[in-house]
Protein backbone atom coordinates (compact mmCIF):
# COMPACT_ATOMS: atom_id res chain seq x y z
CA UNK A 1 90.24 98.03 128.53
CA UNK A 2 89.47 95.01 125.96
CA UNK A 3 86.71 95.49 123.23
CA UNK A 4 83.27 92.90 123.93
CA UNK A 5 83.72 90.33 122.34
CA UNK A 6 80.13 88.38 121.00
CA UNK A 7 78.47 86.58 123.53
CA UNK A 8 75.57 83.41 122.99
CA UNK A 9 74.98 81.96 119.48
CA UNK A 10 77.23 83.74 116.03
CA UNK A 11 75.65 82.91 113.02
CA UNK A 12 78.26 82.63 109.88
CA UNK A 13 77.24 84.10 106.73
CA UNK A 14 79.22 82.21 104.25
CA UNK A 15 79.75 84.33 101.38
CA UNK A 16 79.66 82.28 97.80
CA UNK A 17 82.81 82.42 95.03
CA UNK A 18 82.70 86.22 94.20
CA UNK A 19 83.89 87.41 90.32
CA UNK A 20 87.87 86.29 90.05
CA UNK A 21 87.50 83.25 92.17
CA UNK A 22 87.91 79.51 90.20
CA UNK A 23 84.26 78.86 91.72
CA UNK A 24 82.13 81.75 90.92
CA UNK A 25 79.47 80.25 89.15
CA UNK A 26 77.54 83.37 87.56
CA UNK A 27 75.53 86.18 88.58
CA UNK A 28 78.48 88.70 89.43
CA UNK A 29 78.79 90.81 92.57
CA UNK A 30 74.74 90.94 92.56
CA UNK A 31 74.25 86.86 93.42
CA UNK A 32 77.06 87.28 96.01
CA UNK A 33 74.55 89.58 97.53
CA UNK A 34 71.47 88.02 96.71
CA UNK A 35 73.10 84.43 98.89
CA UNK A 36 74.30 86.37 101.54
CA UNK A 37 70.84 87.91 102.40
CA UNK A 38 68.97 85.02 101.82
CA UNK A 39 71.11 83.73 104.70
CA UNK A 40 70.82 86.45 106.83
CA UNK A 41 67.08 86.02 106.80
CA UNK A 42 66.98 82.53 107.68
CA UNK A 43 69.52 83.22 110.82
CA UNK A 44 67.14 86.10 111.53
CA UNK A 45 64.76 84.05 111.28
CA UNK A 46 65.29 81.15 113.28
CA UNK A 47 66.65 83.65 116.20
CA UNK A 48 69.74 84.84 116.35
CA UNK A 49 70.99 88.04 117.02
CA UNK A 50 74.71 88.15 116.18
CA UNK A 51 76.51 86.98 112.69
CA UNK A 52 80.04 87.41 111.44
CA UNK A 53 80.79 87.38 107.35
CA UNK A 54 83.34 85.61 105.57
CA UNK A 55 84.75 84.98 101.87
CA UNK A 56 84.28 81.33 102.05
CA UNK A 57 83.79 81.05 99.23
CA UNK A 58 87.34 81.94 97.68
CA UNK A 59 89.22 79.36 97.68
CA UNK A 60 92.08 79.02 97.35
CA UNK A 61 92.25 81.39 100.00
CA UNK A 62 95.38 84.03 99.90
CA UNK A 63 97.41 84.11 102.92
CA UNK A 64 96.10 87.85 103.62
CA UNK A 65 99.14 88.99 104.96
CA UNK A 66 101.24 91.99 103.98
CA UNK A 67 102.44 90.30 100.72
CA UNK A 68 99.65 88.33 99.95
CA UNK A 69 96.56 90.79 100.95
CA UNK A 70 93.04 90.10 99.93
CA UNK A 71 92.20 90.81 96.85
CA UNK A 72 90.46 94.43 96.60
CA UNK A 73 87.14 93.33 95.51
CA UNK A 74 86.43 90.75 98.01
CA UNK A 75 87.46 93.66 100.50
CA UNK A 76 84.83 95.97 99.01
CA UNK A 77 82.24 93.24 98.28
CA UNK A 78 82.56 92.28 102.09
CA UNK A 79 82.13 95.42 103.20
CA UNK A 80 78.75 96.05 101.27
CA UNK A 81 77.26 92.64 102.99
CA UNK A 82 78.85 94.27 106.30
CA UNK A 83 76.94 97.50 106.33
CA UNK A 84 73.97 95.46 105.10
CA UNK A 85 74.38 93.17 107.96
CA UNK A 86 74.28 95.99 110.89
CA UNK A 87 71.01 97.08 109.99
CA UNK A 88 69.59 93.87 111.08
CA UNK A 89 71.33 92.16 113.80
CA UNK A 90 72.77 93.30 116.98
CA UNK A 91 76.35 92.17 116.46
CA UNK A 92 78.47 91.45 113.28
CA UNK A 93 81.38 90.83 112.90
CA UNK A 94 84.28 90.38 109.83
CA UNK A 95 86.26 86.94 108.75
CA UNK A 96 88.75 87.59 105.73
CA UNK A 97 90.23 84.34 104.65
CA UNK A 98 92.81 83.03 104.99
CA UNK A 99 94.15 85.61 107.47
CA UNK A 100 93.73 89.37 106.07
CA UNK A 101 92.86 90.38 109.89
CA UNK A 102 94.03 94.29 108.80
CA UNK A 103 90.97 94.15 105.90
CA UNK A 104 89.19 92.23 108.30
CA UNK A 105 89.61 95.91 110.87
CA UNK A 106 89.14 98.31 108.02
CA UNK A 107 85.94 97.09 107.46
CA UNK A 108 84.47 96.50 110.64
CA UNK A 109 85.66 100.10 111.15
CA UNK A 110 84.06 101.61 108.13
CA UNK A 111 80.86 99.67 108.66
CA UNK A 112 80.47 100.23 112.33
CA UNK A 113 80.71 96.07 112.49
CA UNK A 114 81.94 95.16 116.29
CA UNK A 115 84.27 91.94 115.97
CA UNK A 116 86.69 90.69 113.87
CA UNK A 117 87.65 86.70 113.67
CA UNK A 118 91.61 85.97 112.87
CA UNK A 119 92.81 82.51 112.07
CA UNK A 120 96.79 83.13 113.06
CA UNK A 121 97.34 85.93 115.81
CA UNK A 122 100.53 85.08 117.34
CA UNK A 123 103.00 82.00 116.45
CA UNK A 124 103.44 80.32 113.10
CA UNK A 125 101.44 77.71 111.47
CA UNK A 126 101.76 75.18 108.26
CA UNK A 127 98.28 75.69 106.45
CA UNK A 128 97.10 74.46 102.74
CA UNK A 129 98.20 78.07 102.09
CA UNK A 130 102.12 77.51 103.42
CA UNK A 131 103.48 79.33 106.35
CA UNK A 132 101.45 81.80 107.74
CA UNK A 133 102.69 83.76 110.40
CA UNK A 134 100.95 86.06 112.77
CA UNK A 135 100.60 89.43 112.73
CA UNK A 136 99.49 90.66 116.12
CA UNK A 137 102.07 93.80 116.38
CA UNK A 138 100.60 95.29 113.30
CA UNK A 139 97.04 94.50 113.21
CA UNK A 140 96.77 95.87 117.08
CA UNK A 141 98.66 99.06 115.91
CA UNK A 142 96.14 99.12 112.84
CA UNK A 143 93.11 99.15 115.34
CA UNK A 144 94.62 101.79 117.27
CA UNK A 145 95.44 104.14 114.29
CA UNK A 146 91.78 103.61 113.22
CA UNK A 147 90.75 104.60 116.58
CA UNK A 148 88.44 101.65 116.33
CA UNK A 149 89.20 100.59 120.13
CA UNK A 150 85.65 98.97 120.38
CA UNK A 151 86.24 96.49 117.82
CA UNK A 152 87.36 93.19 119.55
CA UNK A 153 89.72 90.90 117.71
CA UNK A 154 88.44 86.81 118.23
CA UNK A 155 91.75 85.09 118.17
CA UNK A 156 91.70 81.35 117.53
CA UNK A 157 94.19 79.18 119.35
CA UNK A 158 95.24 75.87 117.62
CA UNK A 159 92.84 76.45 114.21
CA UNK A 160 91.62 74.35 111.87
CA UNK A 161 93.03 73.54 109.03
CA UNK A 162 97.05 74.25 110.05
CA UNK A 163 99.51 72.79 112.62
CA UNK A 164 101.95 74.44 114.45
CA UNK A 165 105.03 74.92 113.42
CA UNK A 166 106.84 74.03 116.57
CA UNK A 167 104.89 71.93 118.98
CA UNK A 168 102.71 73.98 121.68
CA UNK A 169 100.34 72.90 123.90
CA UNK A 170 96.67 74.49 123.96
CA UNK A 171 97.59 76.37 127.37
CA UNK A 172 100.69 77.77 126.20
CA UNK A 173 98.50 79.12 122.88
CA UNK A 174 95.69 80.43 124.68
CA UNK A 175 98.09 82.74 127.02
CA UNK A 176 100.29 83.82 124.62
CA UNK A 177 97.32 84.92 122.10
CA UNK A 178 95.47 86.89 125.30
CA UNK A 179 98.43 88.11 127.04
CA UNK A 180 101.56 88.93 124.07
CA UNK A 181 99.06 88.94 121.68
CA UNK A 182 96.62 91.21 123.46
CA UNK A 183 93.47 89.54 121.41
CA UNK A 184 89.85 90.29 122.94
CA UNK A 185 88.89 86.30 123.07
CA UNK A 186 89.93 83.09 121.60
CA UNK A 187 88.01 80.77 119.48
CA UNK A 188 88.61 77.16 119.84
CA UNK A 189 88.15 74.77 116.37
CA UNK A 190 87.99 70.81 115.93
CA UNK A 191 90.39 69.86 113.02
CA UNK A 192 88.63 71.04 110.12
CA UNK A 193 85.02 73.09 109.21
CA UNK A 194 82.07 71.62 110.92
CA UNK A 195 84.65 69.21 113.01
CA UNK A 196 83.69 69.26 116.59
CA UNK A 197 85.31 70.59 119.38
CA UNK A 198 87.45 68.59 121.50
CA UNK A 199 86.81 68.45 125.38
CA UNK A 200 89.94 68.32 126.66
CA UNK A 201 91.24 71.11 124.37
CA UNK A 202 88.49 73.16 125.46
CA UNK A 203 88.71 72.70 129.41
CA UNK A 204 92.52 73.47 129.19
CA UNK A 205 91.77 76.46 126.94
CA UNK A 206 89.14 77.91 129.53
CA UNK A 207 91.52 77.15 131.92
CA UNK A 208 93.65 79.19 130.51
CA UNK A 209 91.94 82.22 129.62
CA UNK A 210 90.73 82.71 133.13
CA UNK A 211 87.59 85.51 132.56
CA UNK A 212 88.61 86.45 129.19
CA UNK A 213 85.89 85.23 126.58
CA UNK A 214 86.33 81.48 124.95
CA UNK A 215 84.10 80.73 121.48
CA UNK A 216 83.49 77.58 120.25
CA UNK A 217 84.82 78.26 116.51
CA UNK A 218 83.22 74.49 115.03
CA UNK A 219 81.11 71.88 114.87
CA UNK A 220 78.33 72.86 117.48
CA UNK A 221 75.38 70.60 117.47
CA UNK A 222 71.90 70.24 119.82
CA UNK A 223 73.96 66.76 121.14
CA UNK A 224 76.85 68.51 122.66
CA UNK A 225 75.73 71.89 123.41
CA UNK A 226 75.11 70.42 127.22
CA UNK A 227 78.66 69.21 127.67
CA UNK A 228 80.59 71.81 125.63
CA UNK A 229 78.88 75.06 126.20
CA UNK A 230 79.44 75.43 130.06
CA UNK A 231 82.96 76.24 128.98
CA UNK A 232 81.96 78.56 126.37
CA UNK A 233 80.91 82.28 126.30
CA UNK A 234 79.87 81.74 123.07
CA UNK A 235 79.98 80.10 119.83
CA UNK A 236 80.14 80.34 115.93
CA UNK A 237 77.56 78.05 114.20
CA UNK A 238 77.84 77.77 110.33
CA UNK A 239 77.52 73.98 109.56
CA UNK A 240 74.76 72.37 111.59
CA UNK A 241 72.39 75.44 110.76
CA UNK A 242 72.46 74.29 106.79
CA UNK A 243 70.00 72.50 105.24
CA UNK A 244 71.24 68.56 106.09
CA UNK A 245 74.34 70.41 107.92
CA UNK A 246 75.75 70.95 104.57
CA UNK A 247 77.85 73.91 104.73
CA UNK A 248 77.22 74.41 100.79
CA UNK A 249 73.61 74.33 101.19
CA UNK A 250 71.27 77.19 102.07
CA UNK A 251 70.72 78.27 105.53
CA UNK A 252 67.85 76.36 107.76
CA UNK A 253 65.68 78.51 109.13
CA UNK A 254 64.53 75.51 111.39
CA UNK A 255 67.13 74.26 112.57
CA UNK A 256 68.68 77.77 113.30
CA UNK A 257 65.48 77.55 115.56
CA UNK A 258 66.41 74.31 116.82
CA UNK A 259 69.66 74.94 118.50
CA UNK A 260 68.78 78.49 119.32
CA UNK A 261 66.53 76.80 121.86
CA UNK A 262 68.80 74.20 122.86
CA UNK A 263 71.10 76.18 123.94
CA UNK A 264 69.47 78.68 125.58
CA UNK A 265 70.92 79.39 128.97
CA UNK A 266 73.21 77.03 128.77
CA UNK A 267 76.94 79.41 127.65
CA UNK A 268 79.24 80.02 130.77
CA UNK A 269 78.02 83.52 131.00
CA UNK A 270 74.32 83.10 130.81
C-alpha cells in the first residue's frame, strides 16, 4: 500500500545559505534557525497546515547522490528545522537539494516528518549540476530498511531546472515514475522556481497518473488556481506567498491568507 502523500496547500520553508555555503551571510547555524521559524509563523499564520523544508539556500547545490551526498551539516541542520517543524503543522515534509532523496528519508524518518520531495526519481536529466541520474532502486530499498513505510516519496516528472536526457513525453514520465519507480505522487514544475505550470503538461500528467496524487510543484497564484487546481491534489507554494512574490524575501503572512482562501475547495480531491 502507497504512503499519503500531502493533500491541499504545502507551504515551502526555504532555508537561507547555512555555514560552508558561498552565500551564508553571518549568524551561523542560529540565523538559519531564526529565518526558518520566522517563516513557519507567517505560513502558520496565514493558514496552512502542511510545509516541506529545503536547503535553498546552498547553492551551488551538490548532486546528492551516492558520490556527491549532502554535505553533513546541512543534513543535521535540516533535521533540527524538521523536528521543529512537526510540532506545529500537521504535515512536513523533507527537500535536500539537488537530489540527496536518501538524506531527504533519514530525516523524515528520524523526525517523524511524513513526505519527502525528489527532483530525479527515475530516468536521467542534464541539470546546472551535470548528469544526474535517478536513484529509485536504492532510495525505495532505503525506506524499506528504515521501516519508514509511511513516508511517501513526491516524485517530480519533467523538473525544473534540467532536461531530459533522451526525449520523453510527460505521459511516458509520469508512468514510469508511479509504476517502475514506485513513487507515492508526482509533482509537476513550470521551467524554473516560481515559473507556472503548464496546462497541457498538467492534463496529460493527470491523465496519466489515474488516482495516484498529482502536486503542482511551481508557480501557483490566486489567477490560476481556478483553471489549474481541478487537476491537482495538491500543491507546493513558495514564491507567490513572499513578500512582492520574491522568493528571497520574507514570508507574507497576508498573502499566505490570500490564496489559502482562494483556493479553498477548489484541489481535485476536495
Amino acid at each position: 500500500m502507497s504512503a499519503s502523500a500531502p493533500r491541499g496547500l504545502v507551504g515551502v520553508i526555504h532555508l537561507p545559505a547555512m555555514p560552508g555555503d558561498p552565500g551564508h551571510a553571518g549568524g551561523g547555524f542560529e540565523a538559519v534557525y531564526a529565518h526558518a521559524m520566522r517563516d513557519a509563523d507567517a505560513l502558520a499564520a496565514g493558514g496552512i497546515e502542511n510545509v516541506v523544508v529545503e536547503n535553498f539556500g546552498s547553492r551551488p547545490f551538490v548532486k546528492g547522490d551516492a558520490r556527491d551526498p549532502l554535505p553533513p551539516h546541512q543534513v543535521a541542520a535540516i533535521t533540527v528545522v524538521a523536528r521543529a517543524l512537526r510540532d506545529r503543522f500537521a504535515r512536513v515534509g523533507v527537500n535536500c537539494l539537488r537530489n540527496d532523496v536518501v538524506a531527504a528519508l533519514g530525516i523524515a524518518a528520524a523526525t517523524g516528518a511524513s513526505f519527502v520531495r525528489v527532483n530525479v526519481h527515475v530516468g536521467a536529466y542534464v541539470t546546472d549540476q551535470g548528469v544526474i541520474e535517478g536513484e529509485a532502486a536504492r532510495s525505495l530499498r532505503y525506506r524499506h530498511a528504515l521501516g519508514a513505510h509511511d513516508v511517501a516519496i513526491c516524485a517530480d516528472v519533467l523538473v525544473k531546472h534540467a532536461t531530459p536526457l533522451a526525449p520523453i513525453d510527460a505521459t511516458q514520465a509520469t508512468k514510469d515514475t508511479l509504476d517502475r519507480g514506485m513513487a507515492d505522487a508526482v509533482v509537476v514544475t513550470g521551467t524554473a522556481t516560481g515559473a507556472p505550470v503548464d496546462l497541457a503538461t498538467l492534463e496529460r500528467v493527470r491523465a496519466a497518473a489515474g488516482t495516484r496524487a498529482v502536486l503542482l510543484g511551481s508557480g501557483l497564484t490566486p489567477d490560476d488556481a481556478e483553471h489549474l487546481l481541478r487537476y491537482a491534489d495538491g500543491a507546493i507554494v513558495g514564491t507567490w506567498v513572499k513578500a512582492g512574490g520574491d522568493v528571497r524575501a520574507p514570508v507574507d503572512s497576508s498573502r499566505v491568507r490570500t490564496l489559502v482562501q482562494v483556493c479553498a475547495g477548489r484541489f481535485r480531491s476536495a
